[in-house]
C-alpha atoms as a PDB file:
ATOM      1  CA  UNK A   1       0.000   0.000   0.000  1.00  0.00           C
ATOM      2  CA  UNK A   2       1.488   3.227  -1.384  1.00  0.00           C
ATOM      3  CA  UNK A   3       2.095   6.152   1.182  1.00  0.00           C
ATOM      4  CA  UNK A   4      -0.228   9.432   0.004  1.00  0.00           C
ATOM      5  CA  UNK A   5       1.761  12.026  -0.114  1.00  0.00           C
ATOM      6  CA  UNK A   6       0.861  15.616   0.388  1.00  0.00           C
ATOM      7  CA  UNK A   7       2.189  18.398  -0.695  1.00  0.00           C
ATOM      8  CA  UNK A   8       2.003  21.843   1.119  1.00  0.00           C
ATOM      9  CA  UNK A   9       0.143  24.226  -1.102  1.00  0.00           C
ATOM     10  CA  UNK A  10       1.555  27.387  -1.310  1.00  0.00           C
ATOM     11  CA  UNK A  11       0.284  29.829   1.216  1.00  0.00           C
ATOM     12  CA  UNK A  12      -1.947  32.489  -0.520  1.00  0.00           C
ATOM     13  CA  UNK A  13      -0.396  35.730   0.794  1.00  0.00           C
ATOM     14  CA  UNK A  14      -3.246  38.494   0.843  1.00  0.00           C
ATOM     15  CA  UNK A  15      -2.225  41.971  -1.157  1.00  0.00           C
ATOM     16  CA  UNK A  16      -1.744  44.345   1.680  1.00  0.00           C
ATOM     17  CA  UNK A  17      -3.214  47.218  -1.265  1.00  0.00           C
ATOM     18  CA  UNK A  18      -6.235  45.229  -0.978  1.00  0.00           C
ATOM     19  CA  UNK A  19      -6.114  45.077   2.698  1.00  0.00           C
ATOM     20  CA  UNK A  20      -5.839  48.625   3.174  1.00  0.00           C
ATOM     21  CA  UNK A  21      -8.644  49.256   0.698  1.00  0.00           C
ATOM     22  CA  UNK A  22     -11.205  46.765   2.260  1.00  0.00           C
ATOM     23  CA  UNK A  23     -10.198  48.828   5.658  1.00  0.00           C
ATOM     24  CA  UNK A  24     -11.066  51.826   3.906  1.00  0.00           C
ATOM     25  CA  UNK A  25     -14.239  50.444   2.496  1.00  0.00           C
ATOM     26  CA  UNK A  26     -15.309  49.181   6.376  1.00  0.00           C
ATOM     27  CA  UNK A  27     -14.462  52.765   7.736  1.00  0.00           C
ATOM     28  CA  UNK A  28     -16.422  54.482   4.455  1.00  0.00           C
ATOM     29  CA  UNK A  29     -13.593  55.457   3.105  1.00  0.00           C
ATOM     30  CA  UNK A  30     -11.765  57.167   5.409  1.00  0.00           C
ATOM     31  CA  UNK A  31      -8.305  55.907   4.061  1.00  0.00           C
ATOM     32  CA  UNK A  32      -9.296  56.878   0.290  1.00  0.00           C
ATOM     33  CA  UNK A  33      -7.520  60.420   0.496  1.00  0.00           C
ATOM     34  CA  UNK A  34      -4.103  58.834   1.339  1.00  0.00           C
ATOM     35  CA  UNK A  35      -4.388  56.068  -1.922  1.00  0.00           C
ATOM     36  CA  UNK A  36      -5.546  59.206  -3.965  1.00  0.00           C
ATOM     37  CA  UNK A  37      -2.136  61.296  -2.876  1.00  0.00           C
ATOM     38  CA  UNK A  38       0.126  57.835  -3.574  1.00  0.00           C
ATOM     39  CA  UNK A  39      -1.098  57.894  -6.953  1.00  0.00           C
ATOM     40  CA  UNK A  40      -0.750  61.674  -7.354  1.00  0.00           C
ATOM     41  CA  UNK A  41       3.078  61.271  -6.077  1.00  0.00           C
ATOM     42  CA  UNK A  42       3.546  58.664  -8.624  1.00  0.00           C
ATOM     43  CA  UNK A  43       2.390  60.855 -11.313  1.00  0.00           C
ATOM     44  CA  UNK A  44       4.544  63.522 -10.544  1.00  0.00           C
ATOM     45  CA  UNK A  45       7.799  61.690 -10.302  1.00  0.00           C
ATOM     46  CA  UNK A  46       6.635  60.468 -13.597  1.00  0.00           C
ATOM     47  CA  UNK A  47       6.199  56.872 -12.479  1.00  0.00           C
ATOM     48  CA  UNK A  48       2.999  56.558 -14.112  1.00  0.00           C
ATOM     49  CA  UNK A  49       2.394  52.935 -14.714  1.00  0.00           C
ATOM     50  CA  UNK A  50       2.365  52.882 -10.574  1.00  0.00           C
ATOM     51  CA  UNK A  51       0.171  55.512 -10.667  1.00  0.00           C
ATOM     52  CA  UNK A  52      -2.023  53.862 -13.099  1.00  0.00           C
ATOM     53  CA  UNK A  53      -2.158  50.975 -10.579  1.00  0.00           C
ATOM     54  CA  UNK A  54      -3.111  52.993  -7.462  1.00  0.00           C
ATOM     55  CA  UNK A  55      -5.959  54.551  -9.560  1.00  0.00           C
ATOM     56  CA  UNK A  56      -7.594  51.123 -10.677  1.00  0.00           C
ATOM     57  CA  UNK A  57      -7.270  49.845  -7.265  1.00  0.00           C
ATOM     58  CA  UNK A  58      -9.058  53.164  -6.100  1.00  0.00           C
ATOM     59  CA  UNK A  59     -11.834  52.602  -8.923  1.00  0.00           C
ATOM     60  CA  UNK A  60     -13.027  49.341  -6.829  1.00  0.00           C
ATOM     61  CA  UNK A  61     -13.766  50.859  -4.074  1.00  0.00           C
ATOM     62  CA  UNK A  62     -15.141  54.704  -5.345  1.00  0.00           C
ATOM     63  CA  UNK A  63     -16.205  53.891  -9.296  1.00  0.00           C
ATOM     64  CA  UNK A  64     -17.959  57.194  -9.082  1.00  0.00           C
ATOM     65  CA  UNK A  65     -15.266  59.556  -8.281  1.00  0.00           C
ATOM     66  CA  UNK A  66     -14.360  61.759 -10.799  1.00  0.00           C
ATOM     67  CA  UNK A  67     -11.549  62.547  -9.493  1.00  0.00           C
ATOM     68  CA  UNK A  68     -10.175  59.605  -9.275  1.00  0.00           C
ATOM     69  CA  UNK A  69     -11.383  58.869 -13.011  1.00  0.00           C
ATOM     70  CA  UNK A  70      -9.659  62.302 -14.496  1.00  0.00           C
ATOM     71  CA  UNK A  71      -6.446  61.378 -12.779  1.00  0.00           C
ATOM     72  CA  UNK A  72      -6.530  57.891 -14.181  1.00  0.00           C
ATOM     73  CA  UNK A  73      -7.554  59.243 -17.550  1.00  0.00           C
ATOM     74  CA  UNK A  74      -4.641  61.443 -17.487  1.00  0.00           C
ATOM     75  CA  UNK A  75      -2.003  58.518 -16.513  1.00  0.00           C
ATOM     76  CA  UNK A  76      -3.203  56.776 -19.935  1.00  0.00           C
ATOM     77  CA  UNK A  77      -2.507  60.087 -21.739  1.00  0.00           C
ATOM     78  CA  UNK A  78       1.094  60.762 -20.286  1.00  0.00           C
ATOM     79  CA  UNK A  79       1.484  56.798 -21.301  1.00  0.00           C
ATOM     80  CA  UNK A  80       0.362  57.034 -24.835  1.00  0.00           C
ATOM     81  CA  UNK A  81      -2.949  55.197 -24.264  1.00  0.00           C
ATOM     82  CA  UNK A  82      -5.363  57.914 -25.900  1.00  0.00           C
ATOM     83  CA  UNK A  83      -8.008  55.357 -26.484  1.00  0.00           C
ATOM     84  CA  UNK A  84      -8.110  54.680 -23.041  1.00  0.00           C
ATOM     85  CA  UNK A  85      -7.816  58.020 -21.815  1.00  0.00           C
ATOM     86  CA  UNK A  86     -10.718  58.845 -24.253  1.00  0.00           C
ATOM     87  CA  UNK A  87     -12.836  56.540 -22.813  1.00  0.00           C
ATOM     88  CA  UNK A  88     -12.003  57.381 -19.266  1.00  0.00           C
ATOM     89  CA  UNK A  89     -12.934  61.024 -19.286  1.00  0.00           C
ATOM     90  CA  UNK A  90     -16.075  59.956 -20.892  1.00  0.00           C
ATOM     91  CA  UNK A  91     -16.708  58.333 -17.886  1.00  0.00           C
ATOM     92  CA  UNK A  92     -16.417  61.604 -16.099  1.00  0.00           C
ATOM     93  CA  UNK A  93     -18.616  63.760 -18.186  1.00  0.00           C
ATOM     94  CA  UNK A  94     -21.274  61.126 -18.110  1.00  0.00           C
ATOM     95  CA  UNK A  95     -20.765  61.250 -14.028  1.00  0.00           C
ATOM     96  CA  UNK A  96     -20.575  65.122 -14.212  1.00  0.00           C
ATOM     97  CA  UNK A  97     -21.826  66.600 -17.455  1.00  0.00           C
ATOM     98  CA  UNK A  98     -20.239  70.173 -16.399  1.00  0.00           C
ATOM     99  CA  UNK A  99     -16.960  69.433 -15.353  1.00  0.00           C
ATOM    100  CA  UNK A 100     -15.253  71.676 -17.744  1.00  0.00           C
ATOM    101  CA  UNK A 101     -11.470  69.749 -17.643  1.00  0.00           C
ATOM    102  CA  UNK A 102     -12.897  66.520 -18.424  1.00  0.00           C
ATOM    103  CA  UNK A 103     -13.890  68.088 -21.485  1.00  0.00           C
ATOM    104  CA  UNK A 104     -10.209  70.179 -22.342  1.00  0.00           C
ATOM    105  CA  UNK A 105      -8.867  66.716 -21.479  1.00  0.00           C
ATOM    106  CA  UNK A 106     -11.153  64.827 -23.956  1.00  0.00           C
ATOM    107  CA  UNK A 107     -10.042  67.416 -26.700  1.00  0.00           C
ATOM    108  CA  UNK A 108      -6.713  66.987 -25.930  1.00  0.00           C
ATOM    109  CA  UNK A 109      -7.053  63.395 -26.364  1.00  0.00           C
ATOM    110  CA  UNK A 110      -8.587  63.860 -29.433  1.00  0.00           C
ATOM    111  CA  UNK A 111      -5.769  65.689 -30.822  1.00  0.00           C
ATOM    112  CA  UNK A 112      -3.344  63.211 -30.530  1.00  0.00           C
ATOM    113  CA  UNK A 113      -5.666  61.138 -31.942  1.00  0.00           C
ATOM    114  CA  UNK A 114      -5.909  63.189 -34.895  1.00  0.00           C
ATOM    115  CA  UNK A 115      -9.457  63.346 -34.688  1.00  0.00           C
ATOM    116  CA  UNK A 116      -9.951  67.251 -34.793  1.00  0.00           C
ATOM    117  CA  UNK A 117     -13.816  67.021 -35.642  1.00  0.00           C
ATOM    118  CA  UNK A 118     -14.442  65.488 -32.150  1.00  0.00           C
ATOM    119  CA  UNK A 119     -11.487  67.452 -30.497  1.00  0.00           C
ATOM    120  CA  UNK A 120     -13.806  70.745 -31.851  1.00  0.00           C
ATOM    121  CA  UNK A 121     -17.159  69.445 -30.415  1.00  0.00           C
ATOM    122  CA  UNK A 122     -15.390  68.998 -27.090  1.00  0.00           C
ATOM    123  CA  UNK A 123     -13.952  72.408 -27.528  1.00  0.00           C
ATOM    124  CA  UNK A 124     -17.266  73.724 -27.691  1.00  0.00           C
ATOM    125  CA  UNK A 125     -19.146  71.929 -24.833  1.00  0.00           C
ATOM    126  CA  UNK A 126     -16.009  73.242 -22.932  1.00  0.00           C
ATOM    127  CA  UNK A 127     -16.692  76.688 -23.922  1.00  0.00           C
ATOM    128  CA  UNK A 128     -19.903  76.208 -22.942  1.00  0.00           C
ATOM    129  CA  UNK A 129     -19.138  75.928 -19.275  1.00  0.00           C
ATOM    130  CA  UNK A 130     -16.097  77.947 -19.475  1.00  0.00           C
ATOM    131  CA  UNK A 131     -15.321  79.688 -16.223  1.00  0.00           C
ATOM    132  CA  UNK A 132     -13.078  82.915 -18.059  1.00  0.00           C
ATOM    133  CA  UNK A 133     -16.444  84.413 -18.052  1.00  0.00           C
ATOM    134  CA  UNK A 134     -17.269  84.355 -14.926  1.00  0.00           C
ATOM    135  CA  UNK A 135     -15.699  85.549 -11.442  1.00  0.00           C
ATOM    136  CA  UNK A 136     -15.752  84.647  -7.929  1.00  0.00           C
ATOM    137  CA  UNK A 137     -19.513  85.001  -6.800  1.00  0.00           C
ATOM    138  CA  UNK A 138     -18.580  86.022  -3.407  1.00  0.00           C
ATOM    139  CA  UNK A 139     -16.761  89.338  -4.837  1.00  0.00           C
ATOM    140  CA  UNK A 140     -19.803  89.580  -7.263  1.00  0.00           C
ATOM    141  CA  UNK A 141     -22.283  90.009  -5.102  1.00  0.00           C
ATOM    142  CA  UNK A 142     -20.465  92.855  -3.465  1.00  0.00           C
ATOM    143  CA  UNK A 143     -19.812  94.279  -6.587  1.00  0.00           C
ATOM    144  CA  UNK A 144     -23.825  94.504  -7.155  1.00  0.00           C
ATOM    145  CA  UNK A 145     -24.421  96.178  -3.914  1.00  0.00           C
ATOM    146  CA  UNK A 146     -21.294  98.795  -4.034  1.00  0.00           C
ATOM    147  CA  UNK A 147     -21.780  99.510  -7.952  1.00  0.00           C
ATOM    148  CA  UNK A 148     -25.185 100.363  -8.180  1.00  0.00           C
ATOM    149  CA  UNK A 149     -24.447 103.329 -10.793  1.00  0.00           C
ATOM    150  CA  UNK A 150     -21.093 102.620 -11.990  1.00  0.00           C
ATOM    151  CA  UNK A 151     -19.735  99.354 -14.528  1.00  0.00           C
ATOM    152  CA  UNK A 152     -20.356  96.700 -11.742  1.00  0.00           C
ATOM    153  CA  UNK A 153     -17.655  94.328 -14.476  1.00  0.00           C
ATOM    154  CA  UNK A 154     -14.669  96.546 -13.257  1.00  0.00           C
ATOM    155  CA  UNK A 155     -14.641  95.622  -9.943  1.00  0.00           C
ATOM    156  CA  UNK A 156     -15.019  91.979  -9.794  1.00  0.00           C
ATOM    157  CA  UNK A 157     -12.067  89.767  -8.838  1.00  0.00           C
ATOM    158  CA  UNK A 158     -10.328  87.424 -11.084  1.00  0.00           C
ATOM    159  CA  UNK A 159     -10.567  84.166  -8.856  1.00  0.00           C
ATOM    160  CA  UNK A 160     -12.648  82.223 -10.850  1.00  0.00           C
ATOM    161  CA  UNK A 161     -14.692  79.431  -9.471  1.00  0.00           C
ATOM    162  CA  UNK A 162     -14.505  75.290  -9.795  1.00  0.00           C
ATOM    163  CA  UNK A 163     -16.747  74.137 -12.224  1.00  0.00           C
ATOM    164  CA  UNK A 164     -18.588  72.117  -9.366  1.00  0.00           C
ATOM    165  CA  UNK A 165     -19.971  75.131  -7.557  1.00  0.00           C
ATOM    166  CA  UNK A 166     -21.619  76.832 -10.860  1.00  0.00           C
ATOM    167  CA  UNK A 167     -25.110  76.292 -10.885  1.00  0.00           C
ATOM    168  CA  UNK A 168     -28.324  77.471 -12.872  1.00  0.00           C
ATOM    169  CA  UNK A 169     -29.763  79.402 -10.239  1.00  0.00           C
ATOM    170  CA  UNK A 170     -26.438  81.273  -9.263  1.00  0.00           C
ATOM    171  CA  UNK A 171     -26.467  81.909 -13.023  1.00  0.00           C
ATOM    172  CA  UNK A 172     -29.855  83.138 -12.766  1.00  0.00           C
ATOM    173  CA  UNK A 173     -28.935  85.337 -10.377  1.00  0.00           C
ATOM    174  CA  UNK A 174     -26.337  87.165 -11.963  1.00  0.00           C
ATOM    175  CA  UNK A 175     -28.489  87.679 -14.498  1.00  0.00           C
ATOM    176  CA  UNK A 176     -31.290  89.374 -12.042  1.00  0.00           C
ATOM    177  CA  UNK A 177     -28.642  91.644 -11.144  1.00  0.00           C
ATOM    178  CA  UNK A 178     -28.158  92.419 -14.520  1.00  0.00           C
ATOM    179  CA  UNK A 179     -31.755  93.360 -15.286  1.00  0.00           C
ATOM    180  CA  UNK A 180     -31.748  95.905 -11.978  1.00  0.00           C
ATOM    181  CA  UNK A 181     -28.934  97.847 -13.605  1.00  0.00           C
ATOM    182  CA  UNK A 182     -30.592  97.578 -16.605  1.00  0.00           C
ATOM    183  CA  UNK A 183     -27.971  95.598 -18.525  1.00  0.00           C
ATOM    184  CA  UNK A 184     -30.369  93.759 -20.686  1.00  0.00           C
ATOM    185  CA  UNK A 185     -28.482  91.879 -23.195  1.00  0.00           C
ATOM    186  CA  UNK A 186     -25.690  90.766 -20.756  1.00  0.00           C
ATOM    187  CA  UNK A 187     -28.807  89.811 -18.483  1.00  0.00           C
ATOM    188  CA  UNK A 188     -30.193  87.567 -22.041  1.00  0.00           C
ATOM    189  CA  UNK A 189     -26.670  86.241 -22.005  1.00  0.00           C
ATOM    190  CA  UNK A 190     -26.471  85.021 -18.773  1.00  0.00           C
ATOM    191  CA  UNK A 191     -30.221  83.529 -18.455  1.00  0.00           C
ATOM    192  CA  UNK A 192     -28.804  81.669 -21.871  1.00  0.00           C
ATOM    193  CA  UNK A 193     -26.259  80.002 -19.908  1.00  0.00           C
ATOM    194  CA  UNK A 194     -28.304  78.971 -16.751  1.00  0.00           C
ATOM    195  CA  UNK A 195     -30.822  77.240 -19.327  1.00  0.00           C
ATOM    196  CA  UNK A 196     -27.902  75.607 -20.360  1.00  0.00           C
ATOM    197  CA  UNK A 197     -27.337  73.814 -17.137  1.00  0.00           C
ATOM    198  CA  UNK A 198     -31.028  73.663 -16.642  1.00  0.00           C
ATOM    199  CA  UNK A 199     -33.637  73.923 -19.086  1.00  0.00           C
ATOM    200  CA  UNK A 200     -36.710  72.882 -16.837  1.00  0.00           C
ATOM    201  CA  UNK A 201     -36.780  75.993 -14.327  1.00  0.00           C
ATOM    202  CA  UNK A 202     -40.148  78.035 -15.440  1.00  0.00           C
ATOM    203  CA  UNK A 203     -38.487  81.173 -13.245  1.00  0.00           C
ATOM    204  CA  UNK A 204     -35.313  81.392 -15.643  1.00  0.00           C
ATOM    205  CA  UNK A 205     -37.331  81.539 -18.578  1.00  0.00           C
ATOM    206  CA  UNK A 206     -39.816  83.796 -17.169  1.00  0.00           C
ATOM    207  CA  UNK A 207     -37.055  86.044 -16.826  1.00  0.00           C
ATOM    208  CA  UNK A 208     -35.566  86.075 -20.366  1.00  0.00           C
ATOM    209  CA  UNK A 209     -38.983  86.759 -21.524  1.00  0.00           C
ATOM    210  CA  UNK A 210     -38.634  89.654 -19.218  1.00  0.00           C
ATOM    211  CA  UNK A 211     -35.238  90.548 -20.592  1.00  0.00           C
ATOM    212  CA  UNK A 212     -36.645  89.884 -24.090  1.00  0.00           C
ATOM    213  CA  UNK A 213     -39.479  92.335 -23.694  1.00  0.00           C
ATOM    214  CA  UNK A 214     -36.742  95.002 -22.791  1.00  0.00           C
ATOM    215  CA  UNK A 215     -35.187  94.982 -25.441  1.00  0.00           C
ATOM    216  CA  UNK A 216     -38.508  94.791 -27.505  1.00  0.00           C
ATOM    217  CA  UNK A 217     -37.837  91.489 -29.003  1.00  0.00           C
ATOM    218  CA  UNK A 218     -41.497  90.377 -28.539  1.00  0.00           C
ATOM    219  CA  UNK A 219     -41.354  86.809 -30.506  1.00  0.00           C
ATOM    220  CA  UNK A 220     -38.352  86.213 -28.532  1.00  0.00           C
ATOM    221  CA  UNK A 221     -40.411  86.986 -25.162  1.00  0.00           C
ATOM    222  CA  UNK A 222     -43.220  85.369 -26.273  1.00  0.00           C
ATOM    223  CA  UNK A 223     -41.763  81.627 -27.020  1.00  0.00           C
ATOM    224  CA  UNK A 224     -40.165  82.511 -23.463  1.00  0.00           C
ATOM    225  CA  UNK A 225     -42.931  82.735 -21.928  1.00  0.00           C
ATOM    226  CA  UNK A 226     -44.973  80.087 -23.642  1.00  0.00           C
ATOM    227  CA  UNK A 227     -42.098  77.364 -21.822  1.00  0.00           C
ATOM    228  CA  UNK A 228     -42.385  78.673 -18.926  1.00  0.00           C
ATOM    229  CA  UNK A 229     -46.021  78.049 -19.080  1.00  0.00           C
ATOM    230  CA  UNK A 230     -45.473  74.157 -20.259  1.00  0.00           C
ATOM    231  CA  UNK A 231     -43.551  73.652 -17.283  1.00  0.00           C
ATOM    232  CA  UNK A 232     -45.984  74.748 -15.314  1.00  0.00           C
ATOM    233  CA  UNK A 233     -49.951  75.850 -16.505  1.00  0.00           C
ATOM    234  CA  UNK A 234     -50.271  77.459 -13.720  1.00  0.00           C
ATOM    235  CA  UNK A 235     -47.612  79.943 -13.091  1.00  0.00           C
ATOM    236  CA  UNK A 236     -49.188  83.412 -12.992  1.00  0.00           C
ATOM    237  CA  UNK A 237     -46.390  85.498 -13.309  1.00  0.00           C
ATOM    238  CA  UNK A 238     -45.673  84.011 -16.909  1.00  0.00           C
ATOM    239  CA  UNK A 239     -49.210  84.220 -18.143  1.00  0.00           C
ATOM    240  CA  UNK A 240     -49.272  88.148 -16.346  1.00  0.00           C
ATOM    241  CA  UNK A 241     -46.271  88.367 -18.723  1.00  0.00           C
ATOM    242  CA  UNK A 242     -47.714  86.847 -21.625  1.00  0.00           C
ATOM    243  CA  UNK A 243     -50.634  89.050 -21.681  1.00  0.00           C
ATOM    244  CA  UNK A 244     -48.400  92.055 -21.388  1.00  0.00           C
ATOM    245  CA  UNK A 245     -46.142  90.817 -24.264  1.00  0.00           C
ATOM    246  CA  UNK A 246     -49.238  90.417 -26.242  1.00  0.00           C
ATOM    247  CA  UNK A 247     -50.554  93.988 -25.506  1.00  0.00           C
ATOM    248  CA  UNK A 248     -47.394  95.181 -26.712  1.00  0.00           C
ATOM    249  CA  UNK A 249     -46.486  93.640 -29.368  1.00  0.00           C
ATOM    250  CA  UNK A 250     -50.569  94.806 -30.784  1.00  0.00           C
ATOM    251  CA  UNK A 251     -49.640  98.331 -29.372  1.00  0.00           C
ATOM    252  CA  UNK A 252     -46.171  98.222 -31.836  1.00  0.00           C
ATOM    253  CA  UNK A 253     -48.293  97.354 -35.156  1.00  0.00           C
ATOM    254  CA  UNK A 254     -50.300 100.223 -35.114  1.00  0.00           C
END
């Protein structure tokens, strides 16, 4: 009768990385800021196939994070990997629709590609969203209450905001502000760009009908006036509004 042997199977070490991450993932996280500045070191020493690792690790326990995403999408850039780098900051702008690098680094991507048709389109959607135009809203509003006759636009400071905090209704704002000192057209220009972000708030519409009736552009104010009214039948203001535009637009004919 043969002897059995047995042999010793190898003992499975466990990947400390992994370790550390399930940690984080039992304390919600509370480790993930510490991974995120390992991969950031390995970036900038240039040791990007490291950081590349430290990033995918990251991406198992946070998939949503666009930060983590952008700074993985920007390892595959610095490697070469446009494809990949393409398809990563996708990810982003699908996640966050205004984050306005995500869309410089998609066009830069695109570039190297040689795909300047796309690299244009995400050009524009960054321009779309691009904070040059706008200052820090803090310093804004100040600007509106000490400017009340003067150009409020020479005052403002030139810290411009992360494309996280912009919002519609900050837009819409500015654009209120605009209307008060009369500033019609940049009001028209701003209400624009808060429609852009949000195209189902009656009140922003309401007010470029406003702005449109201003400037006597009474179609314009009308078709304004008419969506704010589809997003809600009942809004008053906009059918007070779209009585008024009517009134003046049969007082202009004669």
């Amino acid at each position: 009768m043969s002897a059995r042997i047995e042999t010793e199977k190898p003992e499975k070490k466990e990947n400390p990385f992994f370790k550390v991450l399930n940690k984080a993932n039992k304390k919600k996280l509370k480790e993930l800021s510490l991974w995120v500045n390992l991969g950031l070191a390995y970036n900038r020493s240039g040791m990007f196939d490291k950081s590349i690792e430290v990033f995918k690790y990251l991406m198992q326990v946070d998939p949503s994070n666009i930060i983590i995403l952008n700074e993985l999408g920007l390892n595959y850039f610095n490697i070469g990997e446009y494809e990949k780098a393409i398809e990563t900051f996708k990810k982003v702008i699908k996640l966050s629709p205004n984050c306005k690098q995500a869309w410089i680094n998609l066009r830069k991507s695109y570039i190297r590609m040689g795909d300047y048709f796309k690299a244009s389109k995400a050009n524009k959607h960054a321009r779309i969203i691009d904070l040059n135009l706008f200052n820090d809203w803090n310093q804004l509003g100040i600007s509106f209450r000490q400017n009340k006759n003067g150009d409020m636009f020479n005052s403002f400071s030139n810290a411009s905001m992360n494309v996280n905090f912009i919002s519609a209704k900050k837009l819409r704002r500015v654009a209120e502000g605009c209307l008060r000192d009369q500033r019609f057209l940049k009001a028209i220009k701003f209400l624009k760009r808060s429609l852009l972000l949000n195209s189902e708030d009656k009140k922003t519409w309401n007010k470029l009908g406003e702005a449109y009736m201003k400037v006597y552009y009474y179609e314009k104010a009308k078709n304004a006036f008419k969506h704010s009214l589809k997003l809600d039948p009942k809004y008053e203001q906009s059918w007070n509004n779209l009585s008024l535009v009517y009134s003046l637009k049969k007082g202009s004919n004669h």
